[in-house]
C-alpha atoms as a PDB file:
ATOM      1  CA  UNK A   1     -14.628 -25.271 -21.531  1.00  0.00           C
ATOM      2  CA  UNK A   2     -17.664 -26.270 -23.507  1.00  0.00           C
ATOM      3  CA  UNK A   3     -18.184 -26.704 -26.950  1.00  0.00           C
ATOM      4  CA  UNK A   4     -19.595 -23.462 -27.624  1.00  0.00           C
ATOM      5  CA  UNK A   5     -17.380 -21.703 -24.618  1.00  0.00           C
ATOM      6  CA  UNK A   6     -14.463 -19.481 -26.255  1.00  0.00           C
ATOM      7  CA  UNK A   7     -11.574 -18.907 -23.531  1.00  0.00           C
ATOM      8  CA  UNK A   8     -10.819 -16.046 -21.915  1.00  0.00           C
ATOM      9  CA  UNK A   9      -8.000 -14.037 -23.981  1.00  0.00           C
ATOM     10  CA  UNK A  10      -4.711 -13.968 -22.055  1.00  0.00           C
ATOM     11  CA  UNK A  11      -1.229 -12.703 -22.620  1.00  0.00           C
ATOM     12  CA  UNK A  12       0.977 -15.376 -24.655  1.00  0.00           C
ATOM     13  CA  UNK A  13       4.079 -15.601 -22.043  1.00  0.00           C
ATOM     14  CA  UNK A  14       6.266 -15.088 -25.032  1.00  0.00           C
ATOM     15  CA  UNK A  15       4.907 -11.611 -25.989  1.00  0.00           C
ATOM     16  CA  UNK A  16       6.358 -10.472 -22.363  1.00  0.00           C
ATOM     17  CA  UNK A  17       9.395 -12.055 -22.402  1.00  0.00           C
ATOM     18  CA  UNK A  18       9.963 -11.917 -25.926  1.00  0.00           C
ATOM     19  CA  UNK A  19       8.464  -9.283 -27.835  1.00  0.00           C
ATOM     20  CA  UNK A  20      10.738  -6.092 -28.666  1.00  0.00           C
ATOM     21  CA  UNK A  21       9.042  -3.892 -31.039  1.00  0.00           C
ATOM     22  CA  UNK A  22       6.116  -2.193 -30.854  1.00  0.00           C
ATOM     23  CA  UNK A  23       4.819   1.341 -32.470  1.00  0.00           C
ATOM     24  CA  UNK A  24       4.524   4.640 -30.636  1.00  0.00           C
ATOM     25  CA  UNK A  25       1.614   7.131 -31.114  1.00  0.00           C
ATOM     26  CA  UNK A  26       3.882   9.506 -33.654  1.00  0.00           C
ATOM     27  CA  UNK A  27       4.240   6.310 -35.968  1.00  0.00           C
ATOM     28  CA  UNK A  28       7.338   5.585 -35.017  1.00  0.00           C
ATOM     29  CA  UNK A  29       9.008   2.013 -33.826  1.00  0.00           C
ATOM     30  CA  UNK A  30      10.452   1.928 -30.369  1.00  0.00           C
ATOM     31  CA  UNK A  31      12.736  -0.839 -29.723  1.00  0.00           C
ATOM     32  CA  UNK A  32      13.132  -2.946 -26.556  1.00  0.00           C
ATOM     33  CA  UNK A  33      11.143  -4.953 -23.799  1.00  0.00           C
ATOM     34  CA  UNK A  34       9.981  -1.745 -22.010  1.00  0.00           C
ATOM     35  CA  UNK A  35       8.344  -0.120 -24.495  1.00  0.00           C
ATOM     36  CA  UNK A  36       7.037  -3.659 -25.496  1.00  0.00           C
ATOM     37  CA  UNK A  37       5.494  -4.570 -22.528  1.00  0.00           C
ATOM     38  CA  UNK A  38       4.482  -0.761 -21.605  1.00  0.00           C
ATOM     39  CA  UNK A  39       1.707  -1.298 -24.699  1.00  0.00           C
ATOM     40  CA  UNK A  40       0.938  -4.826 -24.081  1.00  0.00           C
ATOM     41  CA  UNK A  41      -0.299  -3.473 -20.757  1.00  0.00           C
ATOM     42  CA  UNK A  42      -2.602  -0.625 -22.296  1.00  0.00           C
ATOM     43  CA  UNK A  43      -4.554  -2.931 -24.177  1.00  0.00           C
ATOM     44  CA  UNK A  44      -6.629  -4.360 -21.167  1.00  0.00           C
ATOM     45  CA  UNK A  45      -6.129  -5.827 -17.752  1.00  0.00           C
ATOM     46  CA  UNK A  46      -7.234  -9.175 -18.717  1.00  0.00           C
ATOM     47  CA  UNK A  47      -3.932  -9.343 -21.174  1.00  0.00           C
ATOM     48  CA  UNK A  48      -1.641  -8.731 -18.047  1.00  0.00           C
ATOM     49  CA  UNK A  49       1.119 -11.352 -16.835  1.00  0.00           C
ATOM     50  CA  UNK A  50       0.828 -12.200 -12.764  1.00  0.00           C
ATOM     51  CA  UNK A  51       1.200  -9.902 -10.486  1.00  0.00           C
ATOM     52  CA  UNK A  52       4.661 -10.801  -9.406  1.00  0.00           C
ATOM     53  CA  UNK A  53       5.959 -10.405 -13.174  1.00  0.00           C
ATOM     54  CA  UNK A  54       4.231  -6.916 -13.108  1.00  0.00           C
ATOM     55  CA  UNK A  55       5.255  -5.907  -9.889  1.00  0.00           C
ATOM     56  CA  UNK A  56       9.880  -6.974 -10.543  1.00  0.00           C
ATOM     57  CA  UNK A  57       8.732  -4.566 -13.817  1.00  0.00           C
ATOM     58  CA  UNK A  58       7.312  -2.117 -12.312  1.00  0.00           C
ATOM     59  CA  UNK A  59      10.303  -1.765  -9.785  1.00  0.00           C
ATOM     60  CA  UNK A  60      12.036   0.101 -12.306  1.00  0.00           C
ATOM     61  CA  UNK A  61       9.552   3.104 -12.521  1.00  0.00           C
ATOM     62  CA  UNK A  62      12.375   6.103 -10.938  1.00  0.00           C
ATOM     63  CA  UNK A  63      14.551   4.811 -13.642  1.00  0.00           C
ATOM     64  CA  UNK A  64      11.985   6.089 -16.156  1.00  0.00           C
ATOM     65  CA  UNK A  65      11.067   9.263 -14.319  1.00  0.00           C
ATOM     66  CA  UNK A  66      14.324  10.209 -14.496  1.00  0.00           C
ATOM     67  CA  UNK A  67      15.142   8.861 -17.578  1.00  0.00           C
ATOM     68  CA  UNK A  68      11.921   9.686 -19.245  1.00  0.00           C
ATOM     69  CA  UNK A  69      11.596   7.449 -22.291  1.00  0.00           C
ATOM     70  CA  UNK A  70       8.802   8.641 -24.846  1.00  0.00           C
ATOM     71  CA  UNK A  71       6.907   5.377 -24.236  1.00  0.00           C
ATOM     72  CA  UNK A  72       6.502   6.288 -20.160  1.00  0.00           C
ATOM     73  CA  UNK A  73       5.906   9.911 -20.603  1.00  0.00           C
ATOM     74  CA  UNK A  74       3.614  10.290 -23.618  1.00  0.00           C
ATOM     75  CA  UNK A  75       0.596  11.963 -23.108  1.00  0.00           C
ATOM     76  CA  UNK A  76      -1.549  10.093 -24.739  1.00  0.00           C
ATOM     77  CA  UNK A  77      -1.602   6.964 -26.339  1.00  0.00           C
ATOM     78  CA  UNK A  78      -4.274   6.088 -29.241  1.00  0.00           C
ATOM     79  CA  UNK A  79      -6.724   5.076 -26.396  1.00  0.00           C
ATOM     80  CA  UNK A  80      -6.700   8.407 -25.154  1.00  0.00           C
ATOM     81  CA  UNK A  81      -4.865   8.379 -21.716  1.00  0.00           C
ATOM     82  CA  UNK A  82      -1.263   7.864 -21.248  1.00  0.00           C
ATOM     83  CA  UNK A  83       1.189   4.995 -19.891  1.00  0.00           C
ATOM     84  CA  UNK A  84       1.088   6.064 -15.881  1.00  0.00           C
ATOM     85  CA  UNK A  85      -2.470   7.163 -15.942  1.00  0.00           C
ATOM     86  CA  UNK A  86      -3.358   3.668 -16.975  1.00  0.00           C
ATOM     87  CA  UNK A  87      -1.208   2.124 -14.757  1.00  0.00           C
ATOM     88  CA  UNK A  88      -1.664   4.421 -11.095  1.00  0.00           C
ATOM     89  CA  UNK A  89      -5.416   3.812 -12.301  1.00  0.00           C
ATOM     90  CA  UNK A  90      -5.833   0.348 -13.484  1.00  0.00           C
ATOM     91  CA  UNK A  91      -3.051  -1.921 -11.835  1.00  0.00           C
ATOM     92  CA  UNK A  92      -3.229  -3.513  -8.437  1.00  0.00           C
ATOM     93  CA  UNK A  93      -1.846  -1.767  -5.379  1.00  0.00           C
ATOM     94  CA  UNK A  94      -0.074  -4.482  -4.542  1.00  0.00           C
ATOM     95  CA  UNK A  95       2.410  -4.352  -7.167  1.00  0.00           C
ATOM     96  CA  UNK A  96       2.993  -0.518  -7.308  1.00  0.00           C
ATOM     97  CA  UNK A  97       6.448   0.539  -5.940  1.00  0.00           C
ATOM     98  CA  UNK A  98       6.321   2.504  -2.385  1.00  0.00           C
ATOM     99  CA  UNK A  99       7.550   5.687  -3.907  1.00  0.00           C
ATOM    100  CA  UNK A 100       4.235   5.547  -6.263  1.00  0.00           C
ATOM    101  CA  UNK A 101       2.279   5.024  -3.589  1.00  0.00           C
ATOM    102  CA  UNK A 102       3.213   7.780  -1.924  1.00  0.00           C
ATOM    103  CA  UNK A 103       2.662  10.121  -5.022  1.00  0.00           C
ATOM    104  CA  UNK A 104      -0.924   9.012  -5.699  1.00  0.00           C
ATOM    105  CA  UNK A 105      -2.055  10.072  -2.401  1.00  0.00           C
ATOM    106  CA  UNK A 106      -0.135  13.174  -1.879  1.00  0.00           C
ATOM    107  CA  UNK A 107      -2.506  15.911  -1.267  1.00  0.00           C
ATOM    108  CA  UNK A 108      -5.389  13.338  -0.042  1.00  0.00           C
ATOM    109  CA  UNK A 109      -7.061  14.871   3.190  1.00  0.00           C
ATOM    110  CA  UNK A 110      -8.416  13.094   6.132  1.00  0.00           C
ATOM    111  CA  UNK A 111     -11.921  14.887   7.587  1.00  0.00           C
ATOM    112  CA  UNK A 112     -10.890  17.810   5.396  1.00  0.00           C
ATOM    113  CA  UNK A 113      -7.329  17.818   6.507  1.00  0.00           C
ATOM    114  CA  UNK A 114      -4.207  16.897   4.293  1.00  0.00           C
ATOM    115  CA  UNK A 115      -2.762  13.753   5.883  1.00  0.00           C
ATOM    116  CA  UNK A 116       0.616  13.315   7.090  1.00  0.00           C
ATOM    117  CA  UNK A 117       2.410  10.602   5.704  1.00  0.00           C
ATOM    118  CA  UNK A 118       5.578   9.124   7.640  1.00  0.00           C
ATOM    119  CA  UNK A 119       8.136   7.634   5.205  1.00  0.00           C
ATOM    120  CA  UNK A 120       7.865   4.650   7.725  1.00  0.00           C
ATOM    121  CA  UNK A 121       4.474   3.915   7.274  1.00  0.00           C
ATOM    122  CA  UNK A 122       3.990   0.273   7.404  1.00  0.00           C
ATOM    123  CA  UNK A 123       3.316  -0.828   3.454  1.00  0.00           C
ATOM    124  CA  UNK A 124       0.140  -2.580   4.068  1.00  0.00           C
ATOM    125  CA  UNK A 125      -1.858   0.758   5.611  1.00  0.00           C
ATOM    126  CA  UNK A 126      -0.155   2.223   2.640  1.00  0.00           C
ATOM    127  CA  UNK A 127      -1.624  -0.040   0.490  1.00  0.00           C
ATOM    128  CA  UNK A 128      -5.083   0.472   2.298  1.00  0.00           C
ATOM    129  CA  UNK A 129      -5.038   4.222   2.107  1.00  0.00           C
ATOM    130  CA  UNK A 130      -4.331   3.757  -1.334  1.00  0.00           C
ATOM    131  CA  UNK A 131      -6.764   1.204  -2.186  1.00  0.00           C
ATOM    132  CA  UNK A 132      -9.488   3.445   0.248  1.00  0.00           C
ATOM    133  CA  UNK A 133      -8.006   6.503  -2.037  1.00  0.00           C
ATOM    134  CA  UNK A 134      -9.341   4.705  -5.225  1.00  0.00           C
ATOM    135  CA  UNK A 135     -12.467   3.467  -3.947  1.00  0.00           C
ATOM    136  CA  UNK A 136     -13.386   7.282  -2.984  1.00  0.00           C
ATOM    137  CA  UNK A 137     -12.465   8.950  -6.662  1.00  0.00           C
ATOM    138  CA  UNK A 138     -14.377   6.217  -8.207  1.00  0.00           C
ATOM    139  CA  UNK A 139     -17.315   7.511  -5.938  1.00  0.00           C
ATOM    140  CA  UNK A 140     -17.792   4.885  -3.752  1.00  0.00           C
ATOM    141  CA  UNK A 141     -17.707   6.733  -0.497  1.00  0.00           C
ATOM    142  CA  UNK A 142     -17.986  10.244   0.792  1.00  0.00           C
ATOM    143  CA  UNK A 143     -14.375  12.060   0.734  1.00  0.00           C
ATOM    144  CA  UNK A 144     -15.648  12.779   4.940  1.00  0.00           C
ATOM    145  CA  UNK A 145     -14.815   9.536   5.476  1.00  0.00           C
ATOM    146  CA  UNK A 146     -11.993   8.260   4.275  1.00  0.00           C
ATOM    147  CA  UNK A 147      -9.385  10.094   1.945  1.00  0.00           C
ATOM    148  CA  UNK A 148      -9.788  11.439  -1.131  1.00  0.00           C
ATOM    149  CA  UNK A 149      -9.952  15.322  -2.734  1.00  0.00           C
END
């Protein structure tokens, strides 16, 4: 760093590990890690721990779809989008669980066709398709060539 360089902002390691409170959109207090770390990731991208930390998290996510706690399902947060849009949008493929992956490219079509995905796809093409998947909804390709809506 220079003198007149600030550093980057970054996550303090104790606010994962540590930090149990945090407030929910209807001004309420939600207690526990989870819900901790589930806002510490809306903030921004650049405040997230390593991917490997993420990823042992994010391992749990069919716990919460079943168990639906009001910090995973809300429908919006103050930002305007909610806990898995931010995530399925924002967080690398890599440290998605396979049953995710799956879901964010169910319905995508190949040359206009809905692909057929075998549960024993090899995760790295799954990983591709997804990343490919991405890359066309944020408009970098045409939807004829790879797969996308």
């Amino acid at each position: 760093l220079t003198e007149n360089s600030t550093p980057s902002p970054t996550l303090d390691p104790d606010e994962w590990e540590k930090r149990t409170l945090t407030h929910m959109r209807d001004n309420t207090l939600a207690e526990g890690l989870d819900p901790s770390r589930a806002e510490l990731l809306k903030i921004s991208p650049r405040f997230w721990v390593p991917s490997e930390k993420l990823k042992t998290w994010l391992s749990a996510w069919s716990d919460w779809e079943a168990e639906k706690p009001a910090w995973f399902i809300d429908d919006e947060n103050v930002l305007g989008y909610s806990f898995i849009q931010h995530i399925t949008k924002h967080a690398p493929v890599e440290v998605l669980p396979r049953m995710l992956l799956f879901k964010l490219l169910r319905g995508a079509k190949n040359h206009g066709e809905e692909m057929e995905l075998s549960p024993d796809l090899d995760s790295q093409e799954l990983i591709s398709l997804v990343k490919r998947r991405r890359y066309v909804r944020r408009g970098g390709l045409s939807t004829k060539v790879l797969p996308g809506e």
